[in-house]
N, C-alpha and C. Protein backbone atom coordinates (compact mmCIF):
# COMPACT_ATOMS: atom_id res chain seq x y z
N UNK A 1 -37.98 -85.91 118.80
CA UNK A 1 -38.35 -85.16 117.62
C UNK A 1 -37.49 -83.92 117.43
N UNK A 2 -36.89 -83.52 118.38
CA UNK A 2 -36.32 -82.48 118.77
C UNK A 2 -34.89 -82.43 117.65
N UNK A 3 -34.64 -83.71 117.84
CA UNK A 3 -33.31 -84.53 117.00
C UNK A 3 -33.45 -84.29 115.45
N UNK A 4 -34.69 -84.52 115.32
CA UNK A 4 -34.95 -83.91 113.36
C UNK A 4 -35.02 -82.95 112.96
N UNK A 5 -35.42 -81.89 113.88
CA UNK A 5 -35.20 -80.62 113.51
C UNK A 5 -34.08 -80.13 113.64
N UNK A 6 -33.49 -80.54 114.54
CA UNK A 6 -31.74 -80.37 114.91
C UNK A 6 -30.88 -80.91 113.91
N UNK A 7 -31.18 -81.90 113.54
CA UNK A 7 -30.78 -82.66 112.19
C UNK A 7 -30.34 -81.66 110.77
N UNK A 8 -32.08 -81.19 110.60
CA UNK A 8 -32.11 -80.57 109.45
C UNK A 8 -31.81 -78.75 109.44
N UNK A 9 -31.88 -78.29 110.53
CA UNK A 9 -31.24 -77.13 110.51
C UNK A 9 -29.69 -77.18 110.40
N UNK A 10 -28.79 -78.48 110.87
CA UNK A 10 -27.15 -78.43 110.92
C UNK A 10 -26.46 -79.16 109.71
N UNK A 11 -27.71 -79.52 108.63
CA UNK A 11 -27.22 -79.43 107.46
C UNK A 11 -26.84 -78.14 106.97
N UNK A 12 -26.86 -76.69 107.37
CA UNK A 12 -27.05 -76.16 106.80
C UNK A 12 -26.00 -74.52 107.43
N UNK A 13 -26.33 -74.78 108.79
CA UNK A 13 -25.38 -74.40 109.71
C UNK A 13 -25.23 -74.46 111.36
N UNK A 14 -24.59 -74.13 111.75
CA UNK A 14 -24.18 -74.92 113.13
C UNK A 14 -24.41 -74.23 114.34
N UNK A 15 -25.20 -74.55 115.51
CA UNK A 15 -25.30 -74.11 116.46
C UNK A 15 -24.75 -74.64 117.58
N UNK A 16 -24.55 -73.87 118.72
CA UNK A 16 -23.77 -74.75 119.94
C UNK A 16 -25.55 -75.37 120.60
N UNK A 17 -24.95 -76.54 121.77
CA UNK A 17 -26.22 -76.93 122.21
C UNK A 17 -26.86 -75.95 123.01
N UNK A 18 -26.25 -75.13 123.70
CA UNK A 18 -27.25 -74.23 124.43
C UNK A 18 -28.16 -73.42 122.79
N UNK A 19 -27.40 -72.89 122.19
CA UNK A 19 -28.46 -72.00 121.23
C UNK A 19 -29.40 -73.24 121.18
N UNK A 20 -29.64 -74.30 120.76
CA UNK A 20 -29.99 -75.38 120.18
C UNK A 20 -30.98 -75.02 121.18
N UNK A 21 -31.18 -75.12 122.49
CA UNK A 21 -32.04 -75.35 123.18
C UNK A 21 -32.80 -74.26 123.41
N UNK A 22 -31.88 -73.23 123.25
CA UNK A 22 -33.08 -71.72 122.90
C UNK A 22 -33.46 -71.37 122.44
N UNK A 23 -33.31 -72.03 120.89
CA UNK A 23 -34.17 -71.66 119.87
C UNK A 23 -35.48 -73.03 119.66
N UNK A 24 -35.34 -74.05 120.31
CA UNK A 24 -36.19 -74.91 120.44
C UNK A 24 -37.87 -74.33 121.08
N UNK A 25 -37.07 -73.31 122.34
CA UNK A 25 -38.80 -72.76 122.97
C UNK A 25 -39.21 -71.76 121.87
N UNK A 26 -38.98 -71.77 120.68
CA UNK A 26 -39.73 -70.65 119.74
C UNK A 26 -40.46 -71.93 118.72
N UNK A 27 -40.07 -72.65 118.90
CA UNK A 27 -41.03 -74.62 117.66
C UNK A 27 -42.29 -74.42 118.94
N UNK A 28 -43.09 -75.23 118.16
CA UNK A 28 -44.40 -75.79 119.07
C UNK A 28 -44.48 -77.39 118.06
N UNK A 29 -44.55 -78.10 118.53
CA UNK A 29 -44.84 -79.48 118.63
C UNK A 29 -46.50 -79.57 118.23
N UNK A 30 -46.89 -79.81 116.74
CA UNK A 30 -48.47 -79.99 116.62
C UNK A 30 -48.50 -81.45 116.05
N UNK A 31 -49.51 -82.36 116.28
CA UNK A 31 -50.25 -83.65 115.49
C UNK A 31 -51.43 -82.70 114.76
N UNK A 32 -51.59 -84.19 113.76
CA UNK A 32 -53.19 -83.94 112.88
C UNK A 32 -53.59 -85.27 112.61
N UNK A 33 -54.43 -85.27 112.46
CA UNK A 33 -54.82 -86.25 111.36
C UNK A 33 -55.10 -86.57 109.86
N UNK A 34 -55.15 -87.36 109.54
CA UNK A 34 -55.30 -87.64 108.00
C UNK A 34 -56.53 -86.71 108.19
N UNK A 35 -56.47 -86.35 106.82
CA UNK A 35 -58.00 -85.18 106.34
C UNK A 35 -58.33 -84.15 107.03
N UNK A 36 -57.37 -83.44 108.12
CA UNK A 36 -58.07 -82.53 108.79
C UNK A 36 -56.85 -81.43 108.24
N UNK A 37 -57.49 -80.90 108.65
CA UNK A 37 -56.88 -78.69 107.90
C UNK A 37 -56.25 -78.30 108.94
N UNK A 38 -54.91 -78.26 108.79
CA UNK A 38 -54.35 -77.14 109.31
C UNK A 38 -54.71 -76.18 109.40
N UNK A 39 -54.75 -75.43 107.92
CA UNK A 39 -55.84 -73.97 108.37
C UNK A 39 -56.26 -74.29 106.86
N UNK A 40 -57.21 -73.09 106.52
CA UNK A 40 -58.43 -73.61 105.25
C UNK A 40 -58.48 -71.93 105.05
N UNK A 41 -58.15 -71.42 103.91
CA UNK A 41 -58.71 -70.56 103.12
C UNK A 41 -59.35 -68.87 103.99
N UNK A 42 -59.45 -68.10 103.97
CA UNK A 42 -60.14 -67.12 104.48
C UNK A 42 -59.46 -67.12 106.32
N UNK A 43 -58.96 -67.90 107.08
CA UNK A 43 -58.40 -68.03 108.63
C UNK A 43 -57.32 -66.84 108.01
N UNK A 44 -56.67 -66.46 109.31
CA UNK A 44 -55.22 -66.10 109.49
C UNK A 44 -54.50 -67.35 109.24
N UNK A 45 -53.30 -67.29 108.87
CA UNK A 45 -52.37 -68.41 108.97
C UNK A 45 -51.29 -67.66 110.08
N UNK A 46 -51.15 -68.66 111.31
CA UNK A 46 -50.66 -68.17 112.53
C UNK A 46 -49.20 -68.62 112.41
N UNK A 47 -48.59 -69.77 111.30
CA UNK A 47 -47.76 -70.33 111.50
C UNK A 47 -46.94 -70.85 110.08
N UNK A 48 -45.70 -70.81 110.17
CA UNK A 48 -45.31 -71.67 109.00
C UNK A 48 -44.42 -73.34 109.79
N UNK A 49 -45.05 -74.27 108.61
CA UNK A 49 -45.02 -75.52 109.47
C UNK A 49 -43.34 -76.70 109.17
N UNK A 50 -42.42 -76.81 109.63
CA UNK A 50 -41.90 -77.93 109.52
C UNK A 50 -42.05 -79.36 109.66
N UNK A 51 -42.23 -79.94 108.52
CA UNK A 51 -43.25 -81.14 108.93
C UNK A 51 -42.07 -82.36 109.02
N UNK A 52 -42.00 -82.87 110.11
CA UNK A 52 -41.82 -84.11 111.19
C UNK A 52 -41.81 -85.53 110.18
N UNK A 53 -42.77 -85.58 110.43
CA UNK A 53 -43.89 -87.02 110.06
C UNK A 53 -44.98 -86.90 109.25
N UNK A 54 -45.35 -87.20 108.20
CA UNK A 54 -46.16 -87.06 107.41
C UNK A 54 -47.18 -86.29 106.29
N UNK A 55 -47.78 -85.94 105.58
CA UNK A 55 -47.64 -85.88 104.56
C UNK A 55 -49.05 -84.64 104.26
N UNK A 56 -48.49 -83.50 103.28
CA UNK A 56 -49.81 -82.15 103.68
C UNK A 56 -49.84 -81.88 102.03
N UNK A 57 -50.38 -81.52 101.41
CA UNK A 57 -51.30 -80.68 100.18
C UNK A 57 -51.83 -79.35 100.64
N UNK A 58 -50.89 -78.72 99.75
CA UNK A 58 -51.44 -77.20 99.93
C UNK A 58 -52.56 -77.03 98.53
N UNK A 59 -54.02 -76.26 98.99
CA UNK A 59 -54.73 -76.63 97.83
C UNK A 59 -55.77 -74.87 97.67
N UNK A 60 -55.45 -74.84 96.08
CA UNK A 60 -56.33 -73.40 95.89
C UNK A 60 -57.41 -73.36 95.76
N UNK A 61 -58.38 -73.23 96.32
CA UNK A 61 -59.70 -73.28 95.32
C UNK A 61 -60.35 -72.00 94.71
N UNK A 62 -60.67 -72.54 93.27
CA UNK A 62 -61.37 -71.20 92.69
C UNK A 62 -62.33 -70.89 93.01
N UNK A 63 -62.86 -69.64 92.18
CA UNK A 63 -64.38 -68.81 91.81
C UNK A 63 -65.46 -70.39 91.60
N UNK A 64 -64.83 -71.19 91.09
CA UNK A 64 -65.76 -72.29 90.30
C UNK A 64 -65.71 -74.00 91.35
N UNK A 65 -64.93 -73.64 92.19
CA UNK A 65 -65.17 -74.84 93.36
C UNK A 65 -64.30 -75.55 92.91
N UNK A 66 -62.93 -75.32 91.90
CA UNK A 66 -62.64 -76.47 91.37
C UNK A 66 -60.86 -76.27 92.23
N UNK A 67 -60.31 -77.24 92.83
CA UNK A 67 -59.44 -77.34 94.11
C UNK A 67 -58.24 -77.58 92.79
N UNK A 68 -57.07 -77.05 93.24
CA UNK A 68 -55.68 -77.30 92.01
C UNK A 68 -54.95 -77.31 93.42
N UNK A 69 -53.99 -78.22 93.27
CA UNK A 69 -52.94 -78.49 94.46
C UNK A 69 -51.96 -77.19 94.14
N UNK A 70 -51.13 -76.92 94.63
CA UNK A 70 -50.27 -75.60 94.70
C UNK A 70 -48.98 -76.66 94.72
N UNK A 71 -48.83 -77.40 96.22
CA UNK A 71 -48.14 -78.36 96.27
C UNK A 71 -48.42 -79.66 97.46
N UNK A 72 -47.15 -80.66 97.18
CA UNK A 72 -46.83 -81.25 98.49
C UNK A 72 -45.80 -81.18 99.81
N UNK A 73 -46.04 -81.20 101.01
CA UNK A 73 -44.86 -81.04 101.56
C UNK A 73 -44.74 -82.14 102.26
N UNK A 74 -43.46 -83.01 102.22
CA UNK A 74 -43.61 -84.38 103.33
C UNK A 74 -42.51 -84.24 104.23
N UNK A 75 -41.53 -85.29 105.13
CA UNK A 75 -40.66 -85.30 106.12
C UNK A 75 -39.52 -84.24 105.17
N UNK A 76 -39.44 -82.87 106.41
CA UNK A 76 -37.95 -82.42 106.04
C UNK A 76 -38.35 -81.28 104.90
N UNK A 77 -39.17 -80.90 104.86
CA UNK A 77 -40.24 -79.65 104.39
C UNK A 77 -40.90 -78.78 104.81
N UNK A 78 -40.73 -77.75 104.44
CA UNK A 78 -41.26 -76.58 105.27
C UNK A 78 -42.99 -75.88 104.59
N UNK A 79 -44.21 -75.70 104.88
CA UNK A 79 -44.84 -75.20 104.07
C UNK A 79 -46.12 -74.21 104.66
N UNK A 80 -46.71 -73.66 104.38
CA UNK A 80 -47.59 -72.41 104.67
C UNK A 80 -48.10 -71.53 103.85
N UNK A 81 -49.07 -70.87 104.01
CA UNK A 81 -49.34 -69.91 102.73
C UNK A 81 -48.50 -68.85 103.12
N UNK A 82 -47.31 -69.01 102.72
CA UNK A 82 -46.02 -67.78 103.06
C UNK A 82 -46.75 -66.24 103.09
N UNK A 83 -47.82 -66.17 101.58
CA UNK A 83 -48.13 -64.56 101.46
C UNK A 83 -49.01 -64.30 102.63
N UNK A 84 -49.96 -65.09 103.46
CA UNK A 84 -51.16 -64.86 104.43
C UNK A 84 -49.92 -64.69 105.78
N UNK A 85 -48.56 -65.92 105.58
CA UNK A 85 -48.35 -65.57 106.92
C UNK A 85 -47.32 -64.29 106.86
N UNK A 86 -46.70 -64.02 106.42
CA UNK A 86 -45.63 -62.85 106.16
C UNK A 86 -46.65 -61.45 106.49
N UNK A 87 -47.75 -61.62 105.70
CA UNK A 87 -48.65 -60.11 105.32
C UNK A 87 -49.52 -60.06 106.09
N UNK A 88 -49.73 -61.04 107.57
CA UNK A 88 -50.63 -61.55 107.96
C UNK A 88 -52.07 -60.77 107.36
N UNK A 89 -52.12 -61.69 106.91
CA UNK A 89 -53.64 -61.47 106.09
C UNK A 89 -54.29 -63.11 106.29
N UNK A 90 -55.38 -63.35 105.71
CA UNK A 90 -55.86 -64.34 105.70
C UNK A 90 -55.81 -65.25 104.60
N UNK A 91 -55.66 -66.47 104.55
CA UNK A 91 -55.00 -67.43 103.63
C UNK A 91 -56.01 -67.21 102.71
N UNK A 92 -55.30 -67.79 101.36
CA UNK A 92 -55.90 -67.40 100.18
C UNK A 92 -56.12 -69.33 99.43
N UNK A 93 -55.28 -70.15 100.42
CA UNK A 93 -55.53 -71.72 100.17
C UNK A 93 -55.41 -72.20 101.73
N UNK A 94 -55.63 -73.62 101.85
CA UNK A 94 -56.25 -74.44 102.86
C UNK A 94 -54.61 -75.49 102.09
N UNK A 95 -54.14 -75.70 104.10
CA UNK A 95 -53.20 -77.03 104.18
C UNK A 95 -53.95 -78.03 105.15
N UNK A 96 -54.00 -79.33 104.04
CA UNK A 96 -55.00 -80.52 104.43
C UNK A 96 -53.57 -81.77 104.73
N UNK A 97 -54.04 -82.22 105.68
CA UNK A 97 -52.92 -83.60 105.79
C UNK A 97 -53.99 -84.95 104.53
N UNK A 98 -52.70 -85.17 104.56
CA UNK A 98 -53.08 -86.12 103.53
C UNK A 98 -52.74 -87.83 104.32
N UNK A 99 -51.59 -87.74 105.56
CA UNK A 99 -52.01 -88.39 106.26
C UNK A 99 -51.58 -88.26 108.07
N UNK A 100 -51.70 -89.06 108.57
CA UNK A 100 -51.51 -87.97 110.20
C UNK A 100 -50.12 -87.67 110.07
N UNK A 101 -50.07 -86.39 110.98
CA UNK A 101 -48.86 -85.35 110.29
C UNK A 101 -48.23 -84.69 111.88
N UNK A 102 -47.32 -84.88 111.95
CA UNK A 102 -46.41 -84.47 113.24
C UNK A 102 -45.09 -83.48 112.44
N UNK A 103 -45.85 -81.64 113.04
CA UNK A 103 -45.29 -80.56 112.54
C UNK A 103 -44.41 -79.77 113.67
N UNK A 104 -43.41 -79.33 113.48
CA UNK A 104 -42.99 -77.99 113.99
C UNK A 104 -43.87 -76.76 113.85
N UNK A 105 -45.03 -75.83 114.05
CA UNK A 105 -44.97 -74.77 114.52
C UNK A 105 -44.01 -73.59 114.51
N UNK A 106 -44.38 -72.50 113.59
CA UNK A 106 -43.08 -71.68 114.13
C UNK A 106 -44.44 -69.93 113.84
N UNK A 107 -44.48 -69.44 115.37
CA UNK A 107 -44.93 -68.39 114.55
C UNK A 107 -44.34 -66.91 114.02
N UNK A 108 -44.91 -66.04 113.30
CA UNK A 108 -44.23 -64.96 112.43
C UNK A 108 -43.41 -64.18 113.62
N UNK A 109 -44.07 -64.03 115.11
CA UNK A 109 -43.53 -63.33 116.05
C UNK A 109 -42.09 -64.20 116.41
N UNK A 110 -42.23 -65.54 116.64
CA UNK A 110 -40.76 -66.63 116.68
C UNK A 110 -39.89 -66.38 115.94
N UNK A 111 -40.64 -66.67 114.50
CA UNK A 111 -39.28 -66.38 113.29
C UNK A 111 -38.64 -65.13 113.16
N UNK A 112 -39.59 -63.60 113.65
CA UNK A 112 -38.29 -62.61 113.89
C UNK A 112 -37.68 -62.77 115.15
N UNK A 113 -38.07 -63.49 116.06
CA UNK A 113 -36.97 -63.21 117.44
C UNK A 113 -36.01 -64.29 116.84
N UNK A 114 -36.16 -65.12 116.73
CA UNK A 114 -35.27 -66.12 116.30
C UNK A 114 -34.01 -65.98 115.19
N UNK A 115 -34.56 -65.09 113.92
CA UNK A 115 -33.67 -63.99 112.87
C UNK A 115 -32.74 -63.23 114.08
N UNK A 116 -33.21 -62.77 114.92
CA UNK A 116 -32.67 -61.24 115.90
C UNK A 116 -31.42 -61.96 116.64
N UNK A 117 -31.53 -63.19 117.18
CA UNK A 117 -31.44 -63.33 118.67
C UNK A 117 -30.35 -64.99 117.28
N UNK A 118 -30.13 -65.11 116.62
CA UNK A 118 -29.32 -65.89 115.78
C UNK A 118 -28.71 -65.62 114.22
N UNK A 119 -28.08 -64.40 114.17
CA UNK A 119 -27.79 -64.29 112.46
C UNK A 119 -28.06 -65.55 111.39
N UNK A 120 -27.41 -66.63 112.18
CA UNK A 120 -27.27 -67.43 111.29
C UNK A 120 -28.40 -68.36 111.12
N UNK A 121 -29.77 -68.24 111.84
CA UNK A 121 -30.82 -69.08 112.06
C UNK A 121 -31.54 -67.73 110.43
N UNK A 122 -31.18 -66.33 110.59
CA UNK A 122 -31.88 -65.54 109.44
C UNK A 122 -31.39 -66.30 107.92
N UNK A 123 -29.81 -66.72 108.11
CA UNK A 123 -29.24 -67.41 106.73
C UNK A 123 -29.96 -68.51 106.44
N UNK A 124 -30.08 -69.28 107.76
CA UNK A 124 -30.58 -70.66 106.85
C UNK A 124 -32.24 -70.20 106.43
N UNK A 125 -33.04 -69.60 107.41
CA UNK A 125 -34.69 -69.41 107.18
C UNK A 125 -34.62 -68.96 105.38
N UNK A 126 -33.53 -67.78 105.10
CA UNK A 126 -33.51 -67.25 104.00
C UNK A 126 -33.00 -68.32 103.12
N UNK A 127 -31.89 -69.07 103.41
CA UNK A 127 -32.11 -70.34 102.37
C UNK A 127 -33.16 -71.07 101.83
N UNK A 128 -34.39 -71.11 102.78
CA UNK A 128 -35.49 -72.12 102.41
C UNK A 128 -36.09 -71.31 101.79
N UNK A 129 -36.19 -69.93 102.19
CA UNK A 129 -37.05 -69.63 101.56
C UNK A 129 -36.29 -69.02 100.01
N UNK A 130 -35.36 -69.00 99.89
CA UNK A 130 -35.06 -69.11 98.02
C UNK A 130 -35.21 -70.96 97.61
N UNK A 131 -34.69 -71.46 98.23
CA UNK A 131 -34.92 -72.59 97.86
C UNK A 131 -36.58 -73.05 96.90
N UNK A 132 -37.60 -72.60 98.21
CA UNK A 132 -38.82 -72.66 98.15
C UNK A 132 -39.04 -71.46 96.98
N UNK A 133 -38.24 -70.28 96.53
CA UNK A 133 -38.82 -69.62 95.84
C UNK A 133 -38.88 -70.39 94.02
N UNK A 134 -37.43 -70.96 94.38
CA UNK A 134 -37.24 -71.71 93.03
C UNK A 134 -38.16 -72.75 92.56
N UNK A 135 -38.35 -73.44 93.85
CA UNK A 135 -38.85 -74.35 93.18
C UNK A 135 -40.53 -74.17 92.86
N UNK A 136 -41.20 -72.69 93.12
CA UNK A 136 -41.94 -72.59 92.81
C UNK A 136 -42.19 -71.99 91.22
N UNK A 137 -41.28 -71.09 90.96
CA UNK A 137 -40.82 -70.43 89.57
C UNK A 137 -40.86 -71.99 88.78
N UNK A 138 -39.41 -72.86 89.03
CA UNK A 138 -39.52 -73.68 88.28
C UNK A 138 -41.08 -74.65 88.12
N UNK A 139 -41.80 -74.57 89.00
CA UNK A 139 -43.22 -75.22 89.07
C UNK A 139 -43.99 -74.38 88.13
N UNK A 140 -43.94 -73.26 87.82
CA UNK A 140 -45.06 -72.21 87.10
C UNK A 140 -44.10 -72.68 85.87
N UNK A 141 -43.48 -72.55 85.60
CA UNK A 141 -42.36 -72.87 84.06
C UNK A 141 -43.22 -73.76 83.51
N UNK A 142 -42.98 -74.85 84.30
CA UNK A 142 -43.22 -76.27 83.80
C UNK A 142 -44.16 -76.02 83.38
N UNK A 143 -45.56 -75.86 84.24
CA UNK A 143 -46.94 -75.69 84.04
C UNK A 143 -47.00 -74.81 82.21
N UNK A 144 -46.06 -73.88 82.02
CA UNK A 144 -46.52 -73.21 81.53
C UNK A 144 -46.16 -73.28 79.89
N UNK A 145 -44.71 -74.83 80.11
CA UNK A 145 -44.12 -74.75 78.50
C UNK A 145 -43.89 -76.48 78.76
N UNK A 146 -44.41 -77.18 79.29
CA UNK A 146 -44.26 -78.64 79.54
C UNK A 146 -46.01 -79.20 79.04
N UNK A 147 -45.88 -80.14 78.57
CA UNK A 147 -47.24 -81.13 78.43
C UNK A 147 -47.48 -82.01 79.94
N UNK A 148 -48.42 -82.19 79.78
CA UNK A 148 -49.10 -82.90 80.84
C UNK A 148 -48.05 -84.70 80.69
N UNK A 149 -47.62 -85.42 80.20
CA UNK A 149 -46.71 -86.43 79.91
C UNK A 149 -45.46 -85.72 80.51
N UNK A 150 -44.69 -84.93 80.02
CA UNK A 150 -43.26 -84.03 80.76
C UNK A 150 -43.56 -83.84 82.16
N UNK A 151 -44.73 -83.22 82.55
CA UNK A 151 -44.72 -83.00 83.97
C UNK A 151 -44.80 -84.05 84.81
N UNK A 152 -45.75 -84.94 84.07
CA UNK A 152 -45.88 -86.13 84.72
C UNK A 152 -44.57 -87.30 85.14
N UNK A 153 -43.77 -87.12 84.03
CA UNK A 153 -42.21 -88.12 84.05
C UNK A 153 -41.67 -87.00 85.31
N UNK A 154 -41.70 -85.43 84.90
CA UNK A 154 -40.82 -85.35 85.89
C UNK A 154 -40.79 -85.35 87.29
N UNK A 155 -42.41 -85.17 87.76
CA UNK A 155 -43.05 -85.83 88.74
C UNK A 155 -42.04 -86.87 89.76
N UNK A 156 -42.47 -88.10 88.42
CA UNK A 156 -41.85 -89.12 89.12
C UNK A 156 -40.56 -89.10 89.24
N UNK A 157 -39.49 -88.89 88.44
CA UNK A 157 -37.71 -88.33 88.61
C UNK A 157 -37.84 -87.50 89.68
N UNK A 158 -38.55 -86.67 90.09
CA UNK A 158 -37.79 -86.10 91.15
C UNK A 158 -38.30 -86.35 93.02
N UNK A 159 -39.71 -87.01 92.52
CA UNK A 159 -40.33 -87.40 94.20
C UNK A 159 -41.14 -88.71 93.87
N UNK A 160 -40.62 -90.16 93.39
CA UNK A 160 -40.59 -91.10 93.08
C UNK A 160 -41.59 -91.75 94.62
N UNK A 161 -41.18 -91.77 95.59
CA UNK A 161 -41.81 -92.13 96.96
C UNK A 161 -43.43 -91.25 96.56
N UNK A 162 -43.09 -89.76 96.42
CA UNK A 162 -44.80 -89.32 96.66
C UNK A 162 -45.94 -90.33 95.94
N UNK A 163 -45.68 -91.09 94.83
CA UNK A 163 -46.48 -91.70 93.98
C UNK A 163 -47.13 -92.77 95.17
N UNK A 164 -46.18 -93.40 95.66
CA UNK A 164 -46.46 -94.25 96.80
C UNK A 164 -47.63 -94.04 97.74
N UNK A 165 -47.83 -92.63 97.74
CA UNK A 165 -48.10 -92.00 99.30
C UNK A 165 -49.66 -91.16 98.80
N UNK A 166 -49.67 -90.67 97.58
CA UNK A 166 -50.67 -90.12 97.14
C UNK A 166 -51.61 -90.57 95.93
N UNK A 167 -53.28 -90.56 96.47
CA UNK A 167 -53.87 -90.78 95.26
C UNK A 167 -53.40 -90.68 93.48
N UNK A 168 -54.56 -91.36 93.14
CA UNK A 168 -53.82 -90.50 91.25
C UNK A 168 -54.77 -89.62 91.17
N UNK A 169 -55.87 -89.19 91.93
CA UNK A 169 -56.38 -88.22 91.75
C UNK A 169 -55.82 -86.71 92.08
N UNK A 170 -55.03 -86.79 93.37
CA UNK A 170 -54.24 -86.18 94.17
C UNK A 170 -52.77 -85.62 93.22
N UNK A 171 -52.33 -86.72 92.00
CA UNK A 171 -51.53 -86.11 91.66
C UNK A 171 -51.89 -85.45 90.12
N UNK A 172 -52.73 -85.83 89.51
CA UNK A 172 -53.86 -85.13 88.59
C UNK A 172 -54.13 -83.63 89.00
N UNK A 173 -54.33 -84.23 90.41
CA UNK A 173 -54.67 -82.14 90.62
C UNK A 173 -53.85 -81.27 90.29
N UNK A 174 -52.63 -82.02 91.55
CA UNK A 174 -51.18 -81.48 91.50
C UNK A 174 -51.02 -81.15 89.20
N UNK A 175 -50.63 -81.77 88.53
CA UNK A 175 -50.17 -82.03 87.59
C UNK A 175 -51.36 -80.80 86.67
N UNK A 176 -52.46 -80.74 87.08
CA UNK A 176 -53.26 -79.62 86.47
C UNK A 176 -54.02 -80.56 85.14
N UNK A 177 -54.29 -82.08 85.25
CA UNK A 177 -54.75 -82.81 84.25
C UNK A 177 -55.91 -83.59 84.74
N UNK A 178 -56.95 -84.10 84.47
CA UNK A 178 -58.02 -84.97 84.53
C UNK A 178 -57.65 -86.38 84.92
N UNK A 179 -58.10 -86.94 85.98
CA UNK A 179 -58.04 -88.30 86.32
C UNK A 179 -58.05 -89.22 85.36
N UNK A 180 -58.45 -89.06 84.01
CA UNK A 180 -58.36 -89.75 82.79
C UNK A 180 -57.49 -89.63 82.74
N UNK A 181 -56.47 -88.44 82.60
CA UNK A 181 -55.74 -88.26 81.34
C UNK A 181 -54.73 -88.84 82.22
N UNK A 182 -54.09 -88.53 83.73
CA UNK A 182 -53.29 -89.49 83.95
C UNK A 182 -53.35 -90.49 83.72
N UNK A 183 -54.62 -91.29 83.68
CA UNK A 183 -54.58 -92.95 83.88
C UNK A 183 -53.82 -93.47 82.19
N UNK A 184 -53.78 -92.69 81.52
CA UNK A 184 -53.17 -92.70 79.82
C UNK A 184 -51.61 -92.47 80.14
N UNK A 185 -50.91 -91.55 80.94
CA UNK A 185 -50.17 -91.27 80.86
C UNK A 185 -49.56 -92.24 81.87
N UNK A 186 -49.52 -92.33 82.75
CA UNK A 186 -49.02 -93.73 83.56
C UNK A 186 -49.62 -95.08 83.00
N UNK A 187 -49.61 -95.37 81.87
CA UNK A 187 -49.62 -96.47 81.41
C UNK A 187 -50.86 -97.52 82.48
């Protein structure tokens, strides 16, 4: 497993194998299962997660009980309630596997020794996280000048496999539309 994370950090930039192996004792190696919480709402969030193997929903719930996905993260994705773990404060949404899920671990105390003790481990962390900033901006856009049909096509153009992997209720949430109204819009 060691190999995928090694993988996906040297897309990006390059370490010799000893760093490789010293920045490995700052990961922790977690399983889950389908339906169980990483962490849920009101906890600390101790960790931001690189996920391995399988498949998580980050999910908000309101004043009114009613759950809106935020997002998905699957193989080769990084995800957490960034503001609970950065500010350590306590999460403001709950990450649920959607099915059993083999994560990297990294906690806030790791990710600064790891920034300190590797310049270039601070470049790539800071890549994901603009990466991750965009694609959240571009996610509020959409939501905010796209129809429920636009979001839905672009849905599928850009994570064609998730359809595979997740309810249509699951992507209704995600999409901010009624289990009806998808079933109209996917034909």
């Amino acid at each position: 497993m060691e190999q995928i994370l090694k993988k996906h950090i040297q897309k990006s930039i390059t370490l010799s194998e000893e760093d490789f192996d010293r920045l490995m004792g700052h990961f922790h190696i977690q399983t889950f299962n389908k339906g169980e919480n990483i962490f849920v709402a009101t906890q600390p969030v101790e960790n931001a997660y690189y996920v391995v193997s399988g498949l998580l929903k980050l999910v908000y719930t309101d004043q009114d009980a009613a759950a809106h996905i935020v997002s998905f993260a699957m193989e080769d994705w990084w995800e957490s309630d960034f503001h609970a773990f950065f500010m350590k404060t306590k999460a403001t949404m709950s990450l649920v596997c959607l099915e059993d899920t083999t994560v990297f671990a990294l906690s806030l105390d790791d990710y600064w020794q790891i920034c300190n003790m590797f310049p270039q481990m601070e470049r790539f962390l800071l890549q994901k996280s603009n990466m991750g900033f965009i694609g959240a901006q571009q996610r509020v856009i959409s939501l905010l000048s796209t129809n429920a049909k636009e979001r839905y096509e672009r849905l599928i153009a850009q994570y064609p496999a998730l359809l595979q992997r997740v309810s249509k209720t699951q992507i209704a949430a995600y999409l901010g539309v009624s289990r009806e109204t998808l079933s109209r819009l996917s034909f």
